[in-house]
Each structure stands twice: as C-alpha cells, then as structure tokens.
PDB file of N, CA and C in Angstrom:
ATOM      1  N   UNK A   1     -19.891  30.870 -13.117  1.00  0.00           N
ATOM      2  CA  UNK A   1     -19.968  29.878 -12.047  1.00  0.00           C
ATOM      3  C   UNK A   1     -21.210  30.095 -11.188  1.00  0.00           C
ATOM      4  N   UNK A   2     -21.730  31.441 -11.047  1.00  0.00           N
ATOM      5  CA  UNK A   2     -22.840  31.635 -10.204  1.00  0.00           C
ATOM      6  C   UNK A   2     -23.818  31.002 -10.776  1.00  0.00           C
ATOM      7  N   UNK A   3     -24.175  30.997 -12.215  1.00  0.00           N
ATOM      8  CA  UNK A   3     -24.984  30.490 -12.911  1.00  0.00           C
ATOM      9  C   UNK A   3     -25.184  28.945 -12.953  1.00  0.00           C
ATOM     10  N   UNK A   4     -24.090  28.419 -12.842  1.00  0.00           N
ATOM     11  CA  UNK A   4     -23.662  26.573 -12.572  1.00  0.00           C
ATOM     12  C   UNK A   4     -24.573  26.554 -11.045  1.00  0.00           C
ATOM     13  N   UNK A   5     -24.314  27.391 -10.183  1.00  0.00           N
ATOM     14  CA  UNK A   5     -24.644  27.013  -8.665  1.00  0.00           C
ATOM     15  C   UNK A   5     -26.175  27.026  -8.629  1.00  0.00           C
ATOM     16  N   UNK A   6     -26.694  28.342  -9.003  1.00  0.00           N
ATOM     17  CA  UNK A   6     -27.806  28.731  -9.427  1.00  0.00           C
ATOM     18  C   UNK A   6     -28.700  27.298  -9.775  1.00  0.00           C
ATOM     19  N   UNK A   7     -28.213  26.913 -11.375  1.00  0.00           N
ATOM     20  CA  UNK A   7     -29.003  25.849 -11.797  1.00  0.00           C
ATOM     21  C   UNK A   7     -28.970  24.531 -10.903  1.00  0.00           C
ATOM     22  N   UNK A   8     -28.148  24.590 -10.407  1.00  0.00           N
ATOM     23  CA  UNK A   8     -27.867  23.227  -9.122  1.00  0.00           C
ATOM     24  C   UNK A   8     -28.940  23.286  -8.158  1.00  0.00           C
ATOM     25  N   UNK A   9     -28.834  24.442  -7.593  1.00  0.00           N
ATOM     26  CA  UNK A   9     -29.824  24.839  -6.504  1.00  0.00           C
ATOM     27  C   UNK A   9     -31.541  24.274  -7.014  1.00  0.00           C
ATOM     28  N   UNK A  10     -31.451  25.129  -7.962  1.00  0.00           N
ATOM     29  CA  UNK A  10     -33.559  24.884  -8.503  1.00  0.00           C
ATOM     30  C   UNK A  10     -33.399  23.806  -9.032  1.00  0.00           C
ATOM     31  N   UNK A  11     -32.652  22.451  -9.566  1.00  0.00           N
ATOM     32  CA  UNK A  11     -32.727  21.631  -9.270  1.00  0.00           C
ATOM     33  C   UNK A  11     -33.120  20.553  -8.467  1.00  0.00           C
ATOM     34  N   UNK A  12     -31.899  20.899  -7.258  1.00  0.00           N
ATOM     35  CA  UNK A  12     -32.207  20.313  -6.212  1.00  0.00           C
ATOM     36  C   UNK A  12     -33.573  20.721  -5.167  1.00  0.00           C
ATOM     37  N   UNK A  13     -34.060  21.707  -5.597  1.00  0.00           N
ATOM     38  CA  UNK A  13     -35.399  22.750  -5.196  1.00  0.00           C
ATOM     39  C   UNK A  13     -36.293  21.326  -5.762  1.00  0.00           C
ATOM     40  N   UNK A  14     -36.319  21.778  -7.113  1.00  0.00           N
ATOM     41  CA  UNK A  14     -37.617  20.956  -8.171  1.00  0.00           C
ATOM     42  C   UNK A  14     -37.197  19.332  -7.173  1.00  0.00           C
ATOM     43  N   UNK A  15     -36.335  18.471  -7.489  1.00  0.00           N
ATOM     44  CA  UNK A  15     -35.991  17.339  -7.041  1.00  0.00           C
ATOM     45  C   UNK A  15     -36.961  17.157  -5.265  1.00  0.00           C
ATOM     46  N   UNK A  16     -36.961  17.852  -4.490  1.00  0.00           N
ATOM     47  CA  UNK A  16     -37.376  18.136  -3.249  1.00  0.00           C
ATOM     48  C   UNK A  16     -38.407  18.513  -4.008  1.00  0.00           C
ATOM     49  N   UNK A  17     -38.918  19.540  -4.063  1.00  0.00           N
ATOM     50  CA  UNK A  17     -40.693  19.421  -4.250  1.00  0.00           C
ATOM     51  C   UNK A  17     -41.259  18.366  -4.803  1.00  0.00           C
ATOM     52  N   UNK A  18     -40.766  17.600  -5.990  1.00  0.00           N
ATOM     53  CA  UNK A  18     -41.169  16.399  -6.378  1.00  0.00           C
ATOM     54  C   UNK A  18     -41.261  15.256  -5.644  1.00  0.00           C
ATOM     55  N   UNK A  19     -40.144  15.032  -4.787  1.00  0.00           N
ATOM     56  CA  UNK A  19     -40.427  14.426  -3.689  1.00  0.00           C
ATOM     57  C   UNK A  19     -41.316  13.669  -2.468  1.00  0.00           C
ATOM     58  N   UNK A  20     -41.477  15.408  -1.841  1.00  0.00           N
ATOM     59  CA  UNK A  20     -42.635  15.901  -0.938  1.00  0.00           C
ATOM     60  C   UNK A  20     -43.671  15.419  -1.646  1.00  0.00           C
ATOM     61  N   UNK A  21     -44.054  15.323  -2.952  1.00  0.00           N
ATOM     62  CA  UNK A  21     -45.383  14.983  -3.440  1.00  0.00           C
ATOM     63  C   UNK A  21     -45.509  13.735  -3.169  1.00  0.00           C
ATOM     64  N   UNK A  22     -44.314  12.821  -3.284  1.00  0.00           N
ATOM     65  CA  UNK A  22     -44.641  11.398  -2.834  1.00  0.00           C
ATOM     66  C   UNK A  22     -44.449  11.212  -1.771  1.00  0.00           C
ATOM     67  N   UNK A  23     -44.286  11.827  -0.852  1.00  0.00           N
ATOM     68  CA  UNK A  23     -43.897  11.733   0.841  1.00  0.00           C
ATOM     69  C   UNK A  23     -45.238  11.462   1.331  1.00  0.00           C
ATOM     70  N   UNK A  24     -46.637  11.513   0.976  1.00  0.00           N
ATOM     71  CA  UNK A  24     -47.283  11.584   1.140  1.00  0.00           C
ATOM     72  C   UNK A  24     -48.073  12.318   2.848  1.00  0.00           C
ATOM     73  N   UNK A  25     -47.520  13.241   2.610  1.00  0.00           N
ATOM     74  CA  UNK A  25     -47.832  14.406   4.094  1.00  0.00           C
ATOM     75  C   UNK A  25     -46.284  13.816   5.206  1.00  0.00           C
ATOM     76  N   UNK A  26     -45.265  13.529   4.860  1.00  0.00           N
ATOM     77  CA  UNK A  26     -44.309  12.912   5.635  1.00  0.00           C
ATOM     78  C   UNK A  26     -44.822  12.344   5.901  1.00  0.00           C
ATOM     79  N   UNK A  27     -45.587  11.016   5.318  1.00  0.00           N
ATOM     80  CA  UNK A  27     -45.949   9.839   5.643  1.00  0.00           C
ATOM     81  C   UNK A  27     -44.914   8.391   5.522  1.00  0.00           C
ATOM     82  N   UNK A  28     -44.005   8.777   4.237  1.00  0.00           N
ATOM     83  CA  UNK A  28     -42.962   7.370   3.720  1.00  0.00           C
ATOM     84  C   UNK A  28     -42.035   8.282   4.004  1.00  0.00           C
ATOM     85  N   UNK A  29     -41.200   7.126   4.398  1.00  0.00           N
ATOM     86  CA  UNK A  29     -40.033   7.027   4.776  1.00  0.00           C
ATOM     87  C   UNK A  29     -39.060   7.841   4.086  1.00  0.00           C
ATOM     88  N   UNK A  30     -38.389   6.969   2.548  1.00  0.00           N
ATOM     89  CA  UNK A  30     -37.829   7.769   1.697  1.00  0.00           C
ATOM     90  C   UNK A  30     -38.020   8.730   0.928  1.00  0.00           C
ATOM     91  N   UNK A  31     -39.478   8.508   0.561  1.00  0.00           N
ATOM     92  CA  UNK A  31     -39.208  10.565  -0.029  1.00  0.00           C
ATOM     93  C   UNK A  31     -39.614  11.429   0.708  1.00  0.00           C
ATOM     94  N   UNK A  32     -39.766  11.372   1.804  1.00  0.00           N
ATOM     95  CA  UNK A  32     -39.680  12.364   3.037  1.00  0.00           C
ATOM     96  C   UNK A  32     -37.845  12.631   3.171  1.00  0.00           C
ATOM     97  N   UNK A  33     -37.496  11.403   3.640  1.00  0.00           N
ATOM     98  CA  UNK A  33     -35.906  11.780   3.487  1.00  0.00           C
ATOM     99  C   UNK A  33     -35.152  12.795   2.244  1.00  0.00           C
ATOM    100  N   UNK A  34     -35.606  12.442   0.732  1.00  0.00           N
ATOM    101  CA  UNK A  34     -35.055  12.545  -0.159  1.00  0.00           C
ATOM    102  C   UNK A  34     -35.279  14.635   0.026  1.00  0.00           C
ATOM    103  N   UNK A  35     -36.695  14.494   0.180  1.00  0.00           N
ATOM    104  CA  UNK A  35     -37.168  15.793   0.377  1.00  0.00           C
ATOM    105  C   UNK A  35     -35.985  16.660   1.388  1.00  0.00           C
ATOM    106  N   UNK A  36     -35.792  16.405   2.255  1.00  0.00           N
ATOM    107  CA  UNK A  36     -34.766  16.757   3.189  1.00  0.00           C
ATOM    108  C   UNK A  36     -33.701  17.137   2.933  1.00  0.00           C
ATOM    109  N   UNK A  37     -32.986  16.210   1.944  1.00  0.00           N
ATOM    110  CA  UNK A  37     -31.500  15.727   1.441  1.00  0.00           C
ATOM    111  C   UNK A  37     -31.716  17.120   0.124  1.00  0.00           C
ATOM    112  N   UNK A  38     -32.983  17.047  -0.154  1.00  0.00           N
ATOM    113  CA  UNK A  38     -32.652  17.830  -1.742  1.00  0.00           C
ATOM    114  C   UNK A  38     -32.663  19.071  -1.275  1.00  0.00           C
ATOM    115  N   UNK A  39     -33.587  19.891  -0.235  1.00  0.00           N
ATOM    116  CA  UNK A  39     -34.078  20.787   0.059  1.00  0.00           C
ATOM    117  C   UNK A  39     -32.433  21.372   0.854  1.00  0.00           C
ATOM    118  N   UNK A  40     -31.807  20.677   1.762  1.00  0.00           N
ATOM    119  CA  UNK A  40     -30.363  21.324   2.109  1.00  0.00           C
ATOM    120  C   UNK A  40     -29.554  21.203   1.064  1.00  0.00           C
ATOM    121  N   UNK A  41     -29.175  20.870   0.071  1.00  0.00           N
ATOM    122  CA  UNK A  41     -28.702  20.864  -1.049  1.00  0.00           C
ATOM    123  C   UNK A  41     -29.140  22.366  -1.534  1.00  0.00           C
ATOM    124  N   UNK A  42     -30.483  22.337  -1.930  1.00  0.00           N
ATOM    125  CA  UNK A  42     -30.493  23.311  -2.657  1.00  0.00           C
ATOM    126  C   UNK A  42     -30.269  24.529  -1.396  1.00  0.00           C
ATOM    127  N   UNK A  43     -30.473  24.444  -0.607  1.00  0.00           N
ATOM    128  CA  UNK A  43     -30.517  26.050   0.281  1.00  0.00           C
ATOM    129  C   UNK A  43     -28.758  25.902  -0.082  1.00  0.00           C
ATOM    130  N   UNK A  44     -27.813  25.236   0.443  1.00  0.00           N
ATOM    131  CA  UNK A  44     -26.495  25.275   0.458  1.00  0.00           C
ATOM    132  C   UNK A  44     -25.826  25.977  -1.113  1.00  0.00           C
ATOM    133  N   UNK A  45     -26.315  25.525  -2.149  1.00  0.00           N
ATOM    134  CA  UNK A  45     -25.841  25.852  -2.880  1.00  0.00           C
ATOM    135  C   UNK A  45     -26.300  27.294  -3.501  1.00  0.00           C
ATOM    136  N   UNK A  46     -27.365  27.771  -3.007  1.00  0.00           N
ATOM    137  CA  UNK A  46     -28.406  28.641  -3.216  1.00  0.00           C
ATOM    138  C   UNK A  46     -27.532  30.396  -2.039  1.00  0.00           C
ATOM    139  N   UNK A  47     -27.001  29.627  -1.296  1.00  0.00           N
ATOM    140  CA  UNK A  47     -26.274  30.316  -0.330  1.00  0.00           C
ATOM    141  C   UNK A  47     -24.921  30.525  -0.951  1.00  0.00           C
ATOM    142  N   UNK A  48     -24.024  29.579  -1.713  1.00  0.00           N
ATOM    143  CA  UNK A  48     -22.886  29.659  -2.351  1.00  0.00           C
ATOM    144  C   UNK A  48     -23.338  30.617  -3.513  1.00  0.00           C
ATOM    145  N   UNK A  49     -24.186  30.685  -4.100  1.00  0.00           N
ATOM    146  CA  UNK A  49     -24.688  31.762  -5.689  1.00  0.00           C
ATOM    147  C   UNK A  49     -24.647  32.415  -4.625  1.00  0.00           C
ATOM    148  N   UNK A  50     -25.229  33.057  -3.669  1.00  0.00           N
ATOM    149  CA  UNK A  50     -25.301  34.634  -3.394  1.00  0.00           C
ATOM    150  C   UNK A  50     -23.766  35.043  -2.945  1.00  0.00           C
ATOM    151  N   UNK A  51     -23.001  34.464  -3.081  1.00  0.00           N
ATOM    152  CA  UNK A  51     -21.859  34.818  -3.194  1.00  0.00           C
ATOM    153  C   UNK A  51     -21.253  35.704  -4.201  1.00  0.00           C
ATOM    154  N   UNK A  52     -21.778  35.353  -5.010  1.00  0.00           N
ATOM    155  CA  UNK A  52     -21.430  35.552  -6.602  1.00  0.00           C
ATOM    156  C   UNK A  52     -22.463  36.498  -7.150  1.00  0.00           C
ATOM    157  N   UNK A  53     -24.013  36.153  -6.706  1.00  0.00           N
ATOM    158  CA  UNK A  53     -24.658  36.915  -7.787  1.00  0.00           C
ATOM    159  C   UNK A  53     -25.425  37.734  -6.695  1.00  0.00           C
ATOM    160  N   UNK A  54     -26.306  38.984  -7.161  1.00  0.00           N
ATOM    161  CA  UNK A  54     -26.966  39.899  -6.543  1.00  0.00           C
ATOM    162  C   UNK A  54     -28.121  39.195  -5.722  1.00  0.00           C
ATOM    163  N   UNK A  55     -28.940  38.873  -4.650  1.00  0.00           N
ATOM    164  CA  UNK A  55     -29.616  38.464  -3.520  1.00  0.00           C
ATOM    165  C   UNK A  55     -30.871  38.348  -4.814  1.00  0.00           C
ATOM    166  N   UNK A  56     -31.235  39.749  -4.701  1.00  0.00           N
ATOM    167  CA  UNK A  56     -32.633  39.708  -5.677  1.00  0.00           C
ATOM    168  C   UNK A  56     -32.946  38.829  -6.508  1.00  0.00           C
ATOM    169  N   UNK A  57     -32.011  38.878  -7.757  1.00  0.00           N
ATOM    170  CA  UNK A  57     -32.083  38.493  -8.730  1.00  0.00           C
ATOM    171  C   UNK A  57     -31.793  36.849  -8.688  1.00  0.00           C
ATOM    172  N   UNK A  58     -30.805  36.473  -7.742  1.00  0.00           N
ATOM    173  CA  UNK A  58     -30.545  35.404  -7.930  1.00  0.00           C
ATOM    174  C   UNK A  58     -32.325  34.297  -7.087  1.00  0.00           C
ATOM    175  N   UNK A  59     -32.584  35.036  -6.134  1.00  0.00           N
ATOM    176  CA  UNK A  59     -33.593  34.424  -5.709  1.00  0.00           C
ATOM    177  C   UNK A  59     -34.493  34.406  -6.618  1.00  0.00           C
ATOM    178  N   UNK A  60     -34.965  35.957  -7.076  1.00  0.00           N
ATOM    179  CA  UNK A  60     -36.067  35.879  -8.283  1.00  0.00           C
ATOM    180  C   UNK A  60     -35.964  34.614  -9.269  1.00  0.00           C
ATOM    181  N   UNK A  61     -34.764  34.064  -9.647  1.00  0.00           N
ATOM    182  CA  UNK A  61     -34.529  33.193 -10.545  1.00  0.00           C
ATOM    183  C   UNK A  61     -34.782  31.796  -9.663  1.00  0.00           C
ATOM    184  N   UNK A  62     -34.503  31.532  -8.932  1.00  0.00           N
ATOM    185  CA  UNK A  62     -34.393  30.137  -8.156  1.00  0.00           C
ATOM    186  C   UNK A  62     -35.749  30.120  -7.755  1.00  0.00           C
ATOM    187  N   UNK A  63     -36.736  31.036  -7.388  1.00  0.00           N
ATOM    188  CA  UNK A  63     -38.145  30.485  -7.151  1.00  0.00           C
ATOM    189  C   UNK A  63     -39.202  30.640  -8.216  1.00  0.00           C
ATOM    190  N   UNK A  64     -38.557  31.593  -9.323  1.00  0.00           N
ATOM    191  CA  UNK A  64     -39.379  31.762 -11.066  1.00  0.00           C
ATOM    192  C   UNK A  64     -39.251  29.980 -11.329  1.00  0.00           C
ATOM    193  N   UNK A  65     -38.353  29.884 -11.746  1.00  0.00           N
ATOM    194  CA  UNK A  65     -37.371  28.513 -12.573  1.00  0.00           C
ATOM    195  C   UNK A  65     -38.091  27.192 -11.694  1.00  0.00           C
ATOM    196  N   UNK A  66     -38.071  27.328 -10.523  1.00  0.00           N
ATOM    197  CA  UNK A  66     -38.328  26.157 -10.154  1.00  0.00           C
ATOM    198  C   UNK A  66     -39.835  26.265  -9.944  1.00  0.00           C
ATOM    199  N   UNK A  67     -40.865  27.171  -9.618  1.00  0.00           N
ATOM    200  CA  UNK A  67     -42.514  27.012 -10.065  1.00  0.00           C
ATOM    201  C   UNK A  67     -42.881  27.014 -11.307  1.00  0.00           C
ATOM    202  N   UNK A  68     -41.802  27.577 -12.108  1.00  0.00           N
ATOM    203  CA  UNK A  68     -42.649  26.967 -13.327  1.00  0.00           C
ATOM    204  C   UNK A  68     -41.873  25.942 -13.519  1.00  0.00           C
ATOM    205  N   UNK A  69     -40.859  24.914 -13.583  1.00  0.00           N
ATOM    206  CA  UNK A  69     -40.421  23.568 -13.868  1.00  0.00           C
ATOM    207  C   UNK A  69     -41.677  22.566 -12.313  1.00  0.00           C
ATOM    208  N   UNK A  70     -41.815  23.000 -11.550  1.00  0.00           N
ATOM    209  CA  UNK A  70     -42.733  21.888 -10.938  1.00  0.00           C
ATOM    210  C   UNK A  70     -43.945  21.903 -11.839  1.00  0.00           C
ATOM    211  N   UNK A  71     -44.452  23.511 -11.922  1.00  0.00           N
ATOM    212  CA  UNK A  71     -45.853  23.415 -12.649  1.00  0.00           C
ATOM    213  C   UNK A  71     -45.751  22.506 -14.163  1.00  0.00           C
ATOM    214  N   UNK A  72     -45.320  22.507 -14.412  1.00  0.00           N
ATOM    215  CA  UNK A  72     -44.642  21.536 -15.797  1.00  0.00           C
ATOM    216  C   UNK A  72     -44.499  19.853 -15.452  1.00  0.00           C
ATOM    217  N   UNK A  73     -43.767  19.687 -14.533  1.00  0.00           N
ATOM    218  CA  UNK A  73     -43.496  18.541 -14.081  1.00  0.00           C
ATOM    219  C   UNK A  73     -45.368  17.649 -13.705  1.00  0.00           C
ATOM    220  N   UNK A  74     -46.021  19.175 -12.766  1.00  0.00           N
ATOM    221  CA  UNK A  74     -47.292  18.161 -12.542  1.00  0.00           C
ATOM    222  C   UNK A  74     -48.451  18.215 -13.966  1.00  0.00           C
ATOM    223  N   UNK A  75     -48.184  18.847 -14.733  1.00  0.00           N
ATOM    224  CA  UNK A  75     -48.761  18.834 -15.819  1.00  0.00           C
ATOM    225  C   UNK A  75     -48.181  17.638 -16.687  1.00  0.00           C
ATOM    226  N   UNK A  76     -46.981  17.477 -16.752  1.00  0.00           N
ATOM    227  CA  UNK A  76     -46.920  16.479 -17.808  1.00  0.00           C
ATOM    228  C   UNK A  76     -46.597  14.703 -16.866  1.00  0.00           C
ATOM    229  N   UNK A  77     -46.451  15.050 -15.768  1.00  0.00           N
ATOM    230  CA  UNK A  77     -46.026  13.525 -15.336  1.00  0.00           C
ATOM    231  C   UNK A  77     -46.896  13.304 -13.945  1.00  0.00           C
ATOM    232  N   UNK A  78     -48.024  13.602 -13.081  1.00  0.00           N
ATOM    233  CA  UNK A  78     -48.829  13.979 -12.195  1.00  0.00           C
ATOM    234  C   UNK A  78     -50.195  13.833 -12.472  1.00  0.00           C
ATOM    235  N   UNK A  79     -50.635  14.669 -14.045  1.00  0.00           N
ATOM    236  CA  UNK A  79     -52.078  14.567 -14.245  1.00  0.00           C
ATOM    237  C   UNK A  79     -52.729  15.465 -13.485  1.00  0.00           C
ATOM    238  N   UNK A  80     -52.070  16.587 -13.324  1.00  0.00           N
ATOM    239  CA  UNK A  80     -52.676  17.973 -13.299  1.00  0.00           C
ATOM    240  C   UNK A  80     -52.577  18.812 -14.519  1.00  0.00           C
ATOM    241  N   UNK A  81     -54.386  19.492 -14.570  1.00  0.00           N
ATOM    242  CA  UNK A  81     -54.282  19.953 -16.249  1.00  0.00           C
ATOM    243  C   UNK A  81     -53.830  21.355 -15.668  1.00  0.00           C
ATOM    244  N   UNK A  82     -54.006  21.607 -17.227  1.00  0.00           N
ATOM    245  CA  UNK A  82     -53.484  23.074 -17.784  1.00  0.00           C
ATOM    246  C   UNK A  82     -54.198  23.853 -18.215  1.00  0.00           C
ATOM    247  N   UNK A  83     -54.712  24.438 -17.771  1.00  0.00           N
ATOM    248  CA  UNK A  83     -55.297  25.706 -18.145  1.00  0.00           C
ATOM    249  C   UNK A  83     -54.950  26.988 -18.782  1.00  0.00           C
ATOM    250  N   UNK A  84     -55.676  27.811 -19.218  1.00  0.00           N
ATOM    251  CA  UNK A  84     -55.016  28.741 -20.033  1.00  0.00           C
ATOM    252  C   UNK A  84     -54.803  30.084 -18.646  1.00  0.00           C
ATOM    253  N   UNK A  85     -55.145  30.010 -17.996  1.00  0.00           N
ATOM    254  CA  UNK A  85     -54.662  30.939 -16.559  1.00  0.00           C
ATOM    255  C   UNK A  85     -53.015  30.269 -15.842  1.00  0.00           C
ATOM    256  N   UNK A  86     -53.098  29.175 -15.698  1.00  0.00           N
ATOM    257  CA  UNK A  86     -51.877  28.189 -15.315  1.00  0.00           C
ATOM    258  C   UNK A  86     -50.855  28.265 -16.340  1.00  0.00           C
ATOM    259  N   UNK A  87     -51.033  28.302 -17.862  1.00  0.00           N
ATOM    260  CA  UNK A  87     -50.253  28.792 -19.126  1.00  0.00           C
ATOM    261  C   UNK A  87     -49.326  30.385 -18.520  1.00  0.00           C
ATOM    262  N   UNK A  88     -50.923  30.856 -18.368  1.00  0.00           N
ATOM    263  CA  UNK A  88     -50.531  32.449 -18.577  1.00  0.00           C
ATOM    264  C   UNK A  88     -49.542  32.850 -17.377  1.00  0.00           C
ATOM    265  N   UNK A  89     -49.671  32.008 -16.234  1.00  0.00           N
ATOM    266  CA  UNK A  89     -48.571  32.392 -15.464  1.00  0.00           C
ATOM    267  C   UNK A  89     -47.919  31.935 -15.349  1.00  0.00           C
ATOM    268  N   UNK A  90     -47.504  30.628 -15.719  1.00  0.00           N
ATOM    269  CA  UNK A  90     -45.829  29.984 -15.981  1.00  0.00           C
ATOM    270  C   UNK A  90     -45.258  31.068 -17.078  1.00  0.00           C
ATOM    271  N   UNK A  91     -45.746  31.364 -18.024  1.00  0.00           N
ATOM    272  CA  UNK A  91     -45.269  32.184 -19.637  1.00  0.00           C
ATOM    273  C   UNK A  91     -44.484  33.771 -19.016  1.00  0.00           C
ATOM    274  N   UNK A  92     -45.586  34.179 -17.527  1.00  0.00           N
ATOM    275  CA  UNK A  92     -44.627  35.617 -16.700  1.00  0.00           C
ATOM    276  C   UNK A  92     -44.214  35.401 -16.246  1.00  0.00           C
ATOM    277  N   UNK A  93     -44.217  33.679 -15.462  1.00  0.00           N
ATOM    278  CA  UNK A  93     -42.539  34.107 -14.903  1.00  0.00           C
ATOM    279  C   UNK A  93     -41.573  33.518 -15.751  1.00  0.00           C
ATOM    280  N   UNK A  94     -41.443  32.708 -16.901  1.00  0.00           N
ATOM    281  CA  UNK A  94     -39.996  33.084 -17.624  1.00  0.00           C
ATOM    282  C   UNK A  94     -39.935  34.108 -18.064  1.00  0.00           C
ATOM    283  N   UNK A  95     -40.751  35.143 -18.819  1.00  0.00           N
ATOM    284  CA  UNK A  95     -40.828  36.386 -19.077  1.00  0.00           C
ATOM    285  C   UNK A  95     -40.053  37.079 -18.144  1.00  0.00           C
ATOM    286  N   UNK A  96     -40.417  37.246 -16.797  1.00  0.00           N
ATOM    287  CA  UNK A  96     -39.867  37.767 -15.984  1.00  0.00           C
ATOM    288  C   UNK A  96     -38.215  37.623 -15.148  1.00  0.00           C
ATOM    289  N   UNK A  97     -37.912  36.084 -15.453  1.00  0.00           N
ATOM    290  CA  UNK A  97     -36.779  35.891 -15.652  1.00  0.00           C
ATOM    291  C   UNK A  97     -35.647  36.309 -16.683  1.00  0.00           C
ATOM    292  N   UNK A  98     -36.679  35.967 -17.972  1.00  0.00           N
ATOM    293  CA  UNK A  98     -35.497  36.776 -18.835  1.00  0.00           C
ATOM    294  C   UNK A  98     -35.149  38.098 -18.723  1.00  0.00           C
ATOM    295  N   UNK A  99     -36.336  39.348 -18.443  1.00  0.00           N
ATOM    296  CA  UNK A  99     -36.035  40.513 -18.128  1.00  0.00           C
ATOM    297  C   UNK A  99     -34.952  40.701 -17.091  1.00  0.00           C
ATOM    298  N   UNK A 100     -35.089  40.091 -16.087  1.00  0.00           N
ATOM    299  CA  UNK A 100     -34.379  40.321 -15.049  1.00  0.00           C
ATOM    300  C   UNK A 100     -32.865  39.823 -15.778  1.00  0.00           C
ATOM    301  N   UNK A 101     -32.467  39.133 -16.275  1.00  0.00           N
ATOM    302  CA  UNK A 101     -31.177  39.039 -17.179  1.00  0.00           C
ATOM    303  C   UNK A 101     -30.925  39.936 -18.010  1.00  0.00           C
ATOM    304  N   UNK A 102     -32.249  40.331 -19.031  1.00  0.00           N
ATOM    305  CA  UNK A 102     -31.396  40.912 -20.062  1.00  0.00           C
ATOM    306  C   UNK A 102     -31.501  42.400 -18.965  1.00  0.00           C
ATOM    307  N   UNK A 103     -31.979  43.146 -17.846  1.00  0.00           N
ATOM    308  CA  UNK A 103     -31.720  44.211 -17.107  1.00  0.00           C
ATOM    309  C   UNK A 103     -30.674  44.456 -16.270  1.00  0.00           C
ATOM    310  N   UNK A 104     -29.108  43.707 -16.789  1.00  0.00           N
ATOM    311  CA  UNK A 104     -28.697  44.117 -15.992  1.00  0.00           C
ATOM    312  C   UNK A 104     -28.365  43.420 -14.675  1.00  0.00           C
ATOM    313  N   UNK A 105     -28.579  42.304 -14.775  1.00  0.00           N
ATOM    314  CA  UNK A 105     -29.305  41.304 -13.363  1.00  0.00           C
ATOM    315  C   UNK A 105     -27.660  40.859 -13.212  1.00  0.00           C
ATOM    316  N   UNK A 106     -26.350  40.920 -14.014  1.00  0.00           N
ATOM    317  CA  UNK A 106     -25.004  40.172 -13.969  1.00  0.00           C
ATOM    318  C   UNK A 106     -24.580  40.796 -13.193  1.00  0.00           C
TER     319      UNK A 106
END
C-alpha cells in the first residue's frame, strides 16, 4: 500500500510540475490552480507513505521518479533535447532508485 501512495504522490508531483510549465510564471488562471490542486495532493499523499515507508527512501523515490518522468515528459512532449549528459543523469537516478529497493529500502 505504501507503494500505491508513493506512485500517487509523484504523480500528482509530475501532474503539478507539468502544469506550472503552462502557468506561465502564475500568469493563467487554471494551470496555476491545477498546479496548486496537484502539488497538495501530492504532499498529502506523500505524508500518508511516510507512514508506511522509511522517510529516506521513500523521498529518495518521489523526487528520483518524478525528475526523471518530467525530464522525459519535456523531452518528448515540450521540445527540449536530449543530450547525452541529460541521458546520463536520468539513467542514475533510476539506477539509484532501484538500488535503494533492491538495499533493503522495504
């Protein structure tokens, strides 16, 4: 179940940063709002996982997961390129996510 909350959270994380990009500096209306709406979402549910899972680890995962799913998001739907430095550090932090699972992280 921590893991259900978890993925909810960097969801609603990614959903809010995507947002903010069209908010244009809290300039519009609704995705300034949406930004808002997603961003307490995710802290709320992000607060319910640390219930369940270890502080560290669960954060390590909720801010790995969701910079590399934005960095992805502005690469494939944004028209920000990719570089092989921008590769190389989305590739450590799932790397670094999985370690932190397969170490023990339950």
């Amino acid at each position: 179940m921590g893991y259900l909350l978890l993925a909810g959270a960097i969801a609603a994380e990614v959903a809010g940063t995507t947002a903010m990009k069209y908010s244009e500096g809290f300039s519009r209306l609704v995705p300034s709002l949406l930004t808002a709406l997603a961003y307490l979402l995710s802290f709320a549910l992000l607060a319910q996982t640390l219930k369940l899972l270890a502080v560290g680890t669960a954060y390590a995962i909720w801010a790995g997961v969701g910079t590399a799913a934005i960095a992805t998001i502005g690469v494939a739907f944004m028209g920000e390129g990719m570089t092989p430095t921008k590769a190389a550090g989305v590739a450590l932090i799932i790397i670094g996510v999985v370690v932190l699972n397969l170490g023990g992280a339950h």
